[in-house]
N, C-alpha and C. Protein backbone atom coordinates (compact mmCIF):
# COMPACT_ATOMS: atom_id res chain seq x y z
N UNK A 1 -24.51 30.20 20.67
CA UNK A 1 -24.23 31.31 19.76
C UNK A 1 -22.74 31.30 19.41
N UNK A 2 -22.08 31.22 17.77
CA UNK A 2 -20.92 31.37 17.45
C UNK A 2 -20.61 33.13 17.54
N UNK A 3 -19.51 33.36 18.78
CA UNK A 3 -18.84 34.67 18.42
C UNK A 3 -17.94 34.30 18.25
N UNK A 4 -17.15 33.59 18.15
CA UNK A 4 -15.37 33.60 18.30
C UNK A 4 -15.48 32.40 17.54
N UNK A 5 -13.99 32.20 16.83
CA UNK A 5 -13.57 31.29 16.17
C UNK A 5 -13.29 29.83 17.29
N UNK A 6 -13.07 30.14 18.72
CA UNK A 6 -12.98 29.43 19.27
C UNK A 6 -14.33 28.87 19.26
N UNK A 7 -15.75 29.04 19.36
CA UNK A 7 -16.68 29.01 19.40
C UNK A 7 -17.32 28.56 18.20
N UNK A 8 -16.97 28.88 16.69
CA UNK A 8 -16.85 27.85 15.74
C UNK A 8 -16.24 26.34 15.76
N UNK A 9 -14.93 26.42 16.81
CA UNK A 9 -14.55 25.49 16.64
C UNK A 9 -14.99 24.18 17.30
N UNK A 10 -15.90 24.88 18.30
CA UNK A 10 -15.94 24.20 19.63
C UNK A 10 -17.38 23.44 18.59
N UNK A 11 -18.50 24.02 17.86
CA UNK A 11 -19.46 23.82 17.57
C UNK A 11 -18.99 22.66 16.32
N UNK A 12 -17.92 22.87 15.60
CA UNK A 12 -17.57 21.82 14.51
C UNK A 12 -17.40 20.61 15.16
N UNK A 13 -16.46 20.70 16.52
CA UNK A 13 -16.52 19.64 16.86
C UNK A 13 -17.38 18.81 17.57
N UNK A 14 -18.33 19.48 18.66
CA UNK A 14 -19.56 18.92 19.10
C UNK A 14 -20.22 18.23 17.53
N UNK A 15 -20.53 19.14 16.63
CA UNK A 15 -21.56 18.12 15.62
C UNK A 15 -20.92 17.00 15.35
N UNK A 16 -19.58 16.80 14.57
CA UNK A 16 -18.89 16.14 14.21
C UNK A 16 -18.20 15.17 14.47
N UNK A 17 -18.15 15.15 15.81
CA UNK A 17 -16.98 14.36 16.61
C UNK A 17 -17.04 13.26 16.40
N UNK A 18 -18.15 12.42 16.08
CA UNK A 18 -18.43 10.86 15.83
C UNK A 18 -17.88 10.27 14.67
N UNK A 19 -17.82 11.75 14.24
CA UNK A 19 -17.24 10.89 12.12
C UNK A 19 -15.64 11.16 12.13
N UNK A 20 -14.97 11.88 13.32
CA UNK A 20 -13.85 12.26 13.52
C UNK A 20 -13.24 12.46 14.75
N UNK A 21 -13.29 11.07 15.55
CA UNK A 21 -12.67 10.82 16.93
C UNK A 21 -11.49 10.74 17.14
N UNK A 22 -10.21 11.20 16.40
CA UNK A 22 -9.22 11.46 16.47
C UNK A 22 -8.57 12.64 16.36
N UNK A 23 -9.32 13.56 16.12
CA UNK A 23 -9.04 14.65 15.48
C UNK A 23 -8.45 15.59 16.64
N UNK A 24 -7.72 16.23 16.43
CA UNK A 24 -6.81 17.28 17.47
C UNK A 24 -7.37 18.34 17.71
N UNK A 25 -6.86 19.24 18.89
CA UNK A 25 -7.68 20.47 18.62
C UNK A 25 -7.41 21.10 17.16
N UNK A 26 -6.03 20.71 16.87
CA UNK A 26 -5.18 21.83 15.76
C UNK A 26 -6.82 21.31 14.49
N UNK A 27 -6.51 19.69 14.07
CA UNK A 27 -7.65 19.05 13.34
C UNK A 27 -8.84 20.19 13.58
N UNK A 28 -9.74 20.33 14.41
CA UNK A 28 -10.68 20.97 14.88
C UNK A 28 -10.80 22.22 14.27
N UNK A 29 -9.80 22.81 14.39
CA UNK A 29 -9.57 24.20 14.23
C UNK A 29 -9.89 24.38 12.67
N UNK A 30 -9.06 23.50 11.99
CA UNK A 30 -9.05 23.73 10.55
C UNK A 30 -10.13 23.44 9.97
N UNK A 31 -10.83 22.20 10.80
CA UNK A 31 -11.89 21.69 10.46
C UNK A 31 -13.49 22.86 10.48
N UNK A 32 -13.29 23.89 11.51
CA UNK A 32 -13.73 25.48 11.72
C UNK A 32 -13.68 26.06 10.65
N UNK A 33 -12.48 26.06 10.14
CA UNK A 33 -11.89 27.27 9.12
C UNK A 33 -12.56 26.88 8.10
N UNK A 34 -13.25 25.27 7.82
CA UNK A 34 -14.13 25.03 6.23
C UNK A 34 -15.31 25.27 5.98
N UNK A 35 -15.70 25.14 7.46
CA UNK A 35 -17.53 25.16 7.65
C UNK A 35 -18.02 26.53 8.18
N UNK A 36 -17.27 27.03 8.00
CA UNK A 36 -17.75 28.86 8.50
C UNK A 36 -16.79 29.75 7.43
N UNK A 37 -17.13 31.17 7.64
CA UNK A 37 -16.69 31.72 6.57
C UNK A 37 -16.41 33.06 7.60
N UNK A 38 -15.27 34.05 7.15
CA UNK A 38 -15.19 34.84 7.75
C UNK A 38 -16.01 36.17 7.48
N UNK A 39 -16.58 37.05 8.99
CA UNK A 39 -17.17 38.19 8.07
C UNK A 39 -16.21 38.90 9.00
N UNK A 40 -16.64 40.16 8.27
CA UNK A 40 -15.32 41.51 8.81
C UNK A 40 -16.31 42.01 9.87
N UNK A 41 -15.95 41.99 11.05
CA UNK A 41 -15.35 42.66 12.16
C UNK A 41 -16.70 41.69 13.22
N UNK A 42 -17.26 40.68 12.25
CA UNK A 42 -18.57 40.30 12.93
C UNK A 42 -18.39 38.29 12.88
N UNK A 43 -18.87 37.90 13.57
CA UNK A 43 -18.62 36.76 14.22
C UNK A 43 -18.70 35.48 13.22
N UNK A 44 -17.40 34.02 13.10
CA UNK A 44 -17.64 33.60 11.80
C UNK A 44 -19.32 32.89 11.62
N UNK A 45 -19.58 32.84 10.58
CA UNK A 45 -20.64 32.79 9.69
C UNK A 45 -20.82 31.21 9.46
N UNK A 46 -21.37 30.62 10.00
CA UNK A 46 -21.89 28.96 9.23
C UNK A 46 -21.65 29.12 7.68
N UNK A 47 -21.19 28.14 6.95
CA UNK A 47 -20.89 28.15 5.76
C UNK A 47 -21.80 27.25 4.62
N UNK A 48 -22.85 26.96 5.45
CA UNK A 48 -23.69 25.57 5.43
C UNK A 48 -25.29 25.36 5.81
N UNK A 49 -25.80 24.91 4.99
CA UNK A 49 -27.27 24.90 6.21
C UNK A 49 -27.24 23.88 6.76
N UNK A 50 -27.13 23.84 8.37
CA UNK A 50 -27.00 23.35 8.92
C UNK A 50 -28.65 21.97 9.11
N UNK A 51 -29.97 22.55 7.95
CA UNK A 51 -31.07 21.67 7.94
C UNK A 51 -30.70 21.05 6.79
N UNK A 52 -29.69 20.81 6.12
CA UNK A 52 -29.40 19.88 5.03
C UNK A 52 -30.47 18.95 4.59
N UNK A 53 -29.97 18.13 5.81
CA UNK A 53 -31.03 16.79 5.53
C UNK A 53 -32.50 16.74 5.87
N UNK A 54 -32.61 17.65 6.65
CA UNK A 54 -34.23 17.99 6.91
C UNK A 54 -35.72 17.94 6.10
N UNK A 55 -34.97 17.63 4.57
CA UNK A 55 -36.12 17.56 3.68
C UNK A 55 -35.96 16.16 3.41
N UNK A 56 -35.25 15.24 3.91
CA UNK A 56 -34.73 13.76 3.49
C UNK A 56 -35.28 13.20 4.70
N UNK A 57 -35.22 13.95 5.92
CA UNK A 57 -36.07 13.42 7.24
C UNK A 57 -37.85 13.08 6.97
N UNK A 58 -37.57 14.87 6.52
CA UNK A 58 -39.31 15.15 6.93
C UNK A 58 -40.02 13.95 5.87
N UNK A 59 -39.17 13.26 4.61
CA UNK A 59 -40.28 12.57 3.24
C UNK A 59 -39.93 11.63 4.17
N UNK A 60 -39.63 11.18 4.94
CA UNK A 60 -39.40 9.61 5.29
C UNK A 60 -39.01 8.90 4.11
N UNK A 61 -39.43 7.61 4.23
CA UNK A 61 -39.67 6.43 3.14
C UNK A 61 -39.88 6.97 1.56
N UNK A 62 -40.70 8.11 1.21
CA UNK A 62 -40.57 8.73 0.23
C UNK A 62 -39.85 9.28 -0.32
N UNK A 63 -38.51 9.26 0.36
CA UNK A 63 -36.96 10.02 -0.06
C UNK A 63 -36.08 9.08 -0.35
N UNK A 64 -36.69 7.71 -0.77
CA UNK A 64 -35.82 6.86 -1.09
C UNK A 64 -35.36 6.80 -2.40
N UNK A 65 -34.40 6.85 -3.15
CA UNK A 65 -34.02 6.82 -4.60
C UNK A 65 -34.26 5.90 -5.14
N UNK A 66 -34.48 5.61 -6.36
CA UNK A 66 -34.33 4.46 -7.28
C UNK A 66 -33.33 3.53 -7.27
N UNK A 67 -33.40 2.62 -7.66
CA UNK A 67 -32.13 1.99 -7.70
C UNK A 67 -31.31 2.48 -8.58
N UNK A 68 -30.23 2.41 -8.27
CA UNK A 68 -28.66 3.45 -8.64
C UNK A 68 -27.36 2.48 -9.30
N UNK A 69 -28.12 1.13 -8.95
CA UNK A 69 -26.61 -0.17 -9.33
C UNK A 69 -26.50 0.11 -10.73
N UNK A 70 -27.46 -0.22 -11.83
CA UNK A 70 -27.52 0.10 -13.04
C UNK A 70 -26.43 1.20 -13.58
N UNK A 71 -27.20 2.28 -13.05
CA UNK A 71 -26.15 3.66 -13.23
C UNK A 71 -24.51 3.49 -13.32
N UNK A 72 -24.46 3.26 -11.14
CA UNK A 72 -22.90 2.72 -10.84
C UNK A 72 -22.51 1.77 -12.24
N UNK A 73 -23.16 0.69 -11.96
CA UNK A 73 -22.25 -0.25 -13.25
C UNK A 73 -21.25 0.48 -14.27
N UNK A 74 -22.08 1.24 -15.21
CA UNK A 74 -22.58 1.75 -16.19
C UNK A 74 -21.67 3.01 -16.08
N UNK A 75 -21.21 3.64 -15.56
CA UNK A 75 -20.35 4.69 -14.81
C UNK A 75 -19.38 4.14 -15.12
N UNK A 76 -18.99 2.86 -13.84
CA UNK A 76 -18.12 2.04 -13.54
C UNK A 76 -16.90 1.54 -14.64
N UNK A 77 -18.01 0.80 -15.81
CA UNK A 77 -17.74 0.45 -16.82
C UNK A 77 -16.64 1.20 -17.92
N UNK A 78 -17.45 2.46 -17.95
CA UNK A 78 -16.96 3.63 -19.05
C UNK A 78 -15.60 4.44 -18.51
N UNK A 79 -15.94 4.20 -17.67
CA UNK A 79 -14.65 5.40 -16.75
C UNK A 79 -13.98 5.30 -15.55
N UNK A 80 -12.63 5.63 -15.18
CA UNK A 80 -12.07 5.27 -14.30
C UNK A 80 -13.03 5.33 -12.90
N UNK A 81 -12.57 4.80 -12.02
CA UNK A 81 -13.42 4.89 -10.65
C UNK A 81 -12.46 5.15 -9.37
N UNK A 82 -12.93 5.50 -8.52
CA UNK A 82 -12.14 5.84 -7.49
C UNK A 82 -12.89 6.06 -6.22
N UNK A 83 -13.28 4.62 -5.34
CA UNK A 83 -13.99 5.42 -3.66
C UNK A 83 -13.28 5.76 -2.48
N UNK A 84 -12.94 6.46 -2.06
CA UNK A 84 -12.89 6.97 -0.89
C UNK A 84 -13.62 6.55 0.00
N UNK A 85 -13.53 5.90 0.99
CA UNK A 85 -14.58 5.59 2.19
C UNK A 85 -14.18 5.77 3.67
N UNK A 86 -15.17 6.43 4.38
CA UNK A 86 -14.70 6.53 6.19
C UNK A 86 -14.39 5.03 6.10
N UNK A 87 -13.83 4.84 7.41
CA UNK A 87 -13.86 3.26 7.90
C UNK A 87 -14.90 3.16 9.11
N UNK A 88 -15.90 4.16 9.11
CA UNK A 88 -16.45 4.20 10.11
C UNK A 88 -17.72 5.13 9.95
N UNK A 89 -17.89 5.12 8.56
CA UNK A 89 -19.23 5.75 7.81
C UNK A 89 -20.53 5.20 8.31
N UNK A 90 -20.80 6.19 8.65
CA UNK A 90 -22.68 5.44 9.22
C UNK A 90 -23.13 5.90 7.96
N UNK A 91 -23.24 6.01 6.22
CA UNK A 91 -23.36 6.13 5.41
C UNK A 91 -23.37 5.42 4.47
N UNK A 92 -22.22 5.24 4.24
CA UNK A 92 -21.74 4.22 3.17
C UNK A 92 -20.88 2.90 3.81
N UNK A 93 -21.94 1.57 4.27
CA UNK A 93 -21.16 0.76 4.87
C UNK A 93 -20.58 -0.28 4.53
N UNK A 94 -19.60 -0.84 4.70
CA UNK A 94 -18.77 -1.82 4.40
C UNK A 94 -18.89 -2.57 3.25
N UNK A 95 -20.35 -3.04 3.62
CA UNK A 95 -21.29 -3.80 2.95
C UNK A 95 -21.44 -3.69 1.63
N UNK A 96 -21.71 -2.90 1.79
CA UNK A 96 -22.02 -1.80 0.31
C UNK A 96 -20.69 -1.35 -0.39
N UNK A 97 -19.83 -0.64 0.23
CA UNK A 97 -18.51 -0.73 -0.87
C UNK A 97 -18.22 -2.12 -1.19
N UNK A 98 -18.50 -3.24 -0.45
CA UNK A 98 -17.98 -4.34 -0.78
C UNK A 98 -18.59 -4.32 -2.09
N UNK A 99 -20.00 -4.42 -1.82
CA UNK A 99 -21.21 -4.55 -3.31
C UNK A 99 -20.25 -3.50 -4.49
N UNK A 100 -19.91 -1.92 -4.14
CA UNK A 100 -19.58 -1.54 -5.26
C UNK A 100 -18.32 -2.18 -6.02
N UNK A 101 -17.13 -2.53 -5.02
CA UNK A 101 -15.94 -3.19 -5.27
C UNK A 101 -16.61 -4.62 -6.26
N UNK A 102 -17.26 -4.94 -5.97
CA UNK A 102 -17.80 -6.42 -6.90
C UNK A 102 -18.92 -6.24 -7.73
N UNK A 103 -19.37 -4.84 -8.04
CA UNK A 103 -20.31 -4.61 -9.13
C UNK A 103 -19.23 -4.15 -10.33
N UNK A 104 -17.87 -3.17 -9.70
CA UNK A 104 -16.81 -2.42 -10.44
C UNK A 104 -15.31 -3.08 -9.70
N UNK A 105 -14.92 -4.24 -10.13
CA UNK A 105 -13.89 -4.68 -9.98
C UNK A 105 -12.47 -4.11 -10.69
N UNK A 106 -12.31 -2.96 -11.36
CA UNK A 106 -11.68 -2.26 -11.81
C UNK A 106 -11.86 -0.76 -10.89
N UNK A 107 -12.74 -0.42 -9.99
CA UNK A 107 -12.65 0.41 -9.21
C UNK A 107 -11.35 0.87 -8.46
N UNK A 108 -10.50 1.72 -7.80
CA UNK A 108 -9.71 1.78 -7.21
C UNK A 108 -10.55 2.14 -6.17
N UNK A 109 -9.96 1.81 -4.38
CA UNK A 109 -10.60 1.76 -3.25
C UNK A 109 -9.66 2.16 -2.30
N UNK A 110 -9.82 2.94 -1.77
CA UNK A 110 -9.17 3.38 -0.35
C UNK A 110 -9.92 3.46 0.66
N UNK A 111 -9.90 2.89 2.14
CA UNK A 111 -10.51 3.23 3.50
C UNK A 111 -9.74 4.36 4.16
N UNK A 112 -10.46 5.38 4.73
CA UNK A 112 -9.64 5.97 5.60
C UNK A 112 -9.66 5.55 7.11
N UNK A 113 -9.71 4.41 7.73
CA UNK A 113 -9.51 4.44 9.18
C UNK A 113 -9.54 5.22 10.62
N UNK A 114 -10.99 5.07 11.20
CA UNK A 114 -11.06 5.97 12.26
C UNK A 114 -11.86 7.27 11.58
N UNK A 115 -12.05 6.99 10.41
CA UNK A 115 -12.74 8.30 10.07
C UNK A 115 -14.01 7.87 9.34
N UNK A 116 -15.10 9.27 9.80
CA UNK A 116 -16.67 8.62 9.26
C UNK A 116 -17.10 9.43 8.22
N UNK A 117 -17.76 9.47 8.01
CA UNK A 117 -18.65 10.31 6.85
C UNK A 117 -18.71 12.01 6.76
N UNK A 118 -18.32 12.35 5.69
CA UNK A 118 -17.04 11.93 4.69
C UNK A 118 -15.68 11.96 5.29
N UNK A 119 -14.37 11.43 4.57
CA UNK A 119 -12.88 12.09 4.85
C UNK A 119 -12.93 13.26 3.92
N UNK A 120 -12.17 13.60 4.70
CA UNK A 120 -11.51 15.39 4.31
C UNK A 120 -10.99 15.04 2.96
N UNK A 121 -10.45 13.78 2.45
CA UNK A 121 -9.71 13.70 1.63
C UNK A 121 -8.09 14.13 1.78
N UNK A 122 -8.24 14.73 2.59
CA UNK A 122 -6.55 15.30 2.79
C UNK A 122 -5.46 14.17 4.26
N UNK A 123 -6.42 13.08 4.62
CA UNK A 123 -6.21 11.84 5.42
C UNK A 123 -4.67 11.73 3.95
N UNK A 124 -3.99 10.17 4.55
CA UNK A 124 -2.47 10.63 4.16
C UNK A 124 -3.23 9.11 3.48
N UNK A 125 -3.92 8.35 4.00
CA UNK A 125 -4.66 7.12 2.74
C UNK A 125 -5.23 7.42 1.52
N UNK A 126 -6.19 8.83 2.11
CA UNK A 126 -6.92 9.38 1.16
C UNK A 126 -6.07 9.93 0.06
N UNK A 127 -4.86 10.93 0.08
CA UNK A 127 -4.26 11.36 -0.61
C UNK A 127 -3.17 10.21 -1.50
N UNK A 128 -2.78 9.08 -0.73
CA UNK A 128 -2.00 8.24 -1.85
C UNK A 128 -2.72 7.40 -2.89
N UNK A 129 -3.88 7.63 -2.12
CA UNK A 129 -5.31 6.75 -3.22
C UNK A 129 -5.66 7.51 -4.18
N UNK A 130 -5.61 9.42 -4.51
CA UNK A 130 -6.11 10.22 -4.90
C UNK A 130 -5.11 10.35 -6.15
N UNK A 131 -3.46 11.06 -5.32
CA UNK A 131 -2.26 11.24 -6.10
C UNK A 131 -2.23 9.64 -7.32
N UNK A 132 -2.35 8.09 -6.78
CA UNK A 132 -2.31 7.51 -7.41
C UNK A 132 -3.26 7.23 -8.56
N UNK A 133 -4.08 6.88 -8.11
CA UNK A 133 -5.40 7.07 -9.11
C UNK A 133 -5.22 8.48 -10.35
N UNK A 134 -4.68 9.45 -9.94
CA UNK A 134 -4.42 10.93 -11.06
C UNK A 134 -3.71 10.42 -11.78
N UNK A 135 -2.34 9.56 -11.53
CA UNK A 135 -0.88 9.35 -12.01
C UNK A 135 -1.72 8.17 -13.10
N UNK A 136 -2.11 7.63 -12.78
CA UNK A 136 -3.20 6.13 -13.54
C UNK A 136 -3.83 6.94 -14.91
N UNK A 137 -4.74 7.37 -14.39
CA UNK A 137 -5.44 8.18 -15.36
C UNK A 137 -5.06 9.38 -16.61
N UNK A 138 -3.91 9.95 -15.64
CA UNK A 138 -3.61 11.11 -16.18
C UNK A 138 -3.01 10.93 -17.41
């Protein structure tokens, strides 16, 4: 049961800890402050359904998408690109950015290192990949 923010925090990090094994308590804390929400005078609030994926479990094999390369290309092609990737995504693996990096060779690519699915984006890789890519485009 979350009563205390300590108790948010403690729960962000139990789920999480695998996609973010470096993370500090301070990390932790903030990482609390995104996924819960405050209520007045009553204990913080999950910010999230926590059964997300539960309808992607329960179809099995039937929750598989179409193929998506077409699309990517085609995306790729027309408009700037920009991935962000954990370096340690049980999601999106290596493999596969490699595939997107060589479907969209004009892509811009950043790893964040030590971090899994997703980065915060606010990682200091993530942000010179982000700030640069704006400065490109903008």
């Amino acid at each position: 049961m979350i009563e205390s923010w300590d108790d948010a925090t403690a729960y962000a990090r139990r789920i999480n800890e695998a996609a973010f094994p470096d993370y500090t308590d301070a990390d932790w804390a903030a990482f609390a402050r995104r996924v819960f929400r405050e209520e007045t005078e009553d204990a913080p609030v999950l910010d999230y359904d926590p059964d997300i994926a539960a309808p992607i479990k329960a179809a099995g094999s039937k929750a598989l998408v179409p193929n998506l390369w077409p699309s990517f290309r085609a995306l790729a092609r027309k408009k700037p690109t920009l991935l962000v990737r954990g370096g340690t995504s049980d999601l999106l693996s290596s493999a596969i950015a490699d595939r997107m990096k060589k479907a969209a060779p004009a892509m811009a690519y950043a790893e964040v290192p030590g971090v899994g699915h997703a980065p915060m984006l606010d990682e200091p890789e993530a942000r010179a990949a982000i700030f640069e890519f704006l400065a490109e485009v903008g």
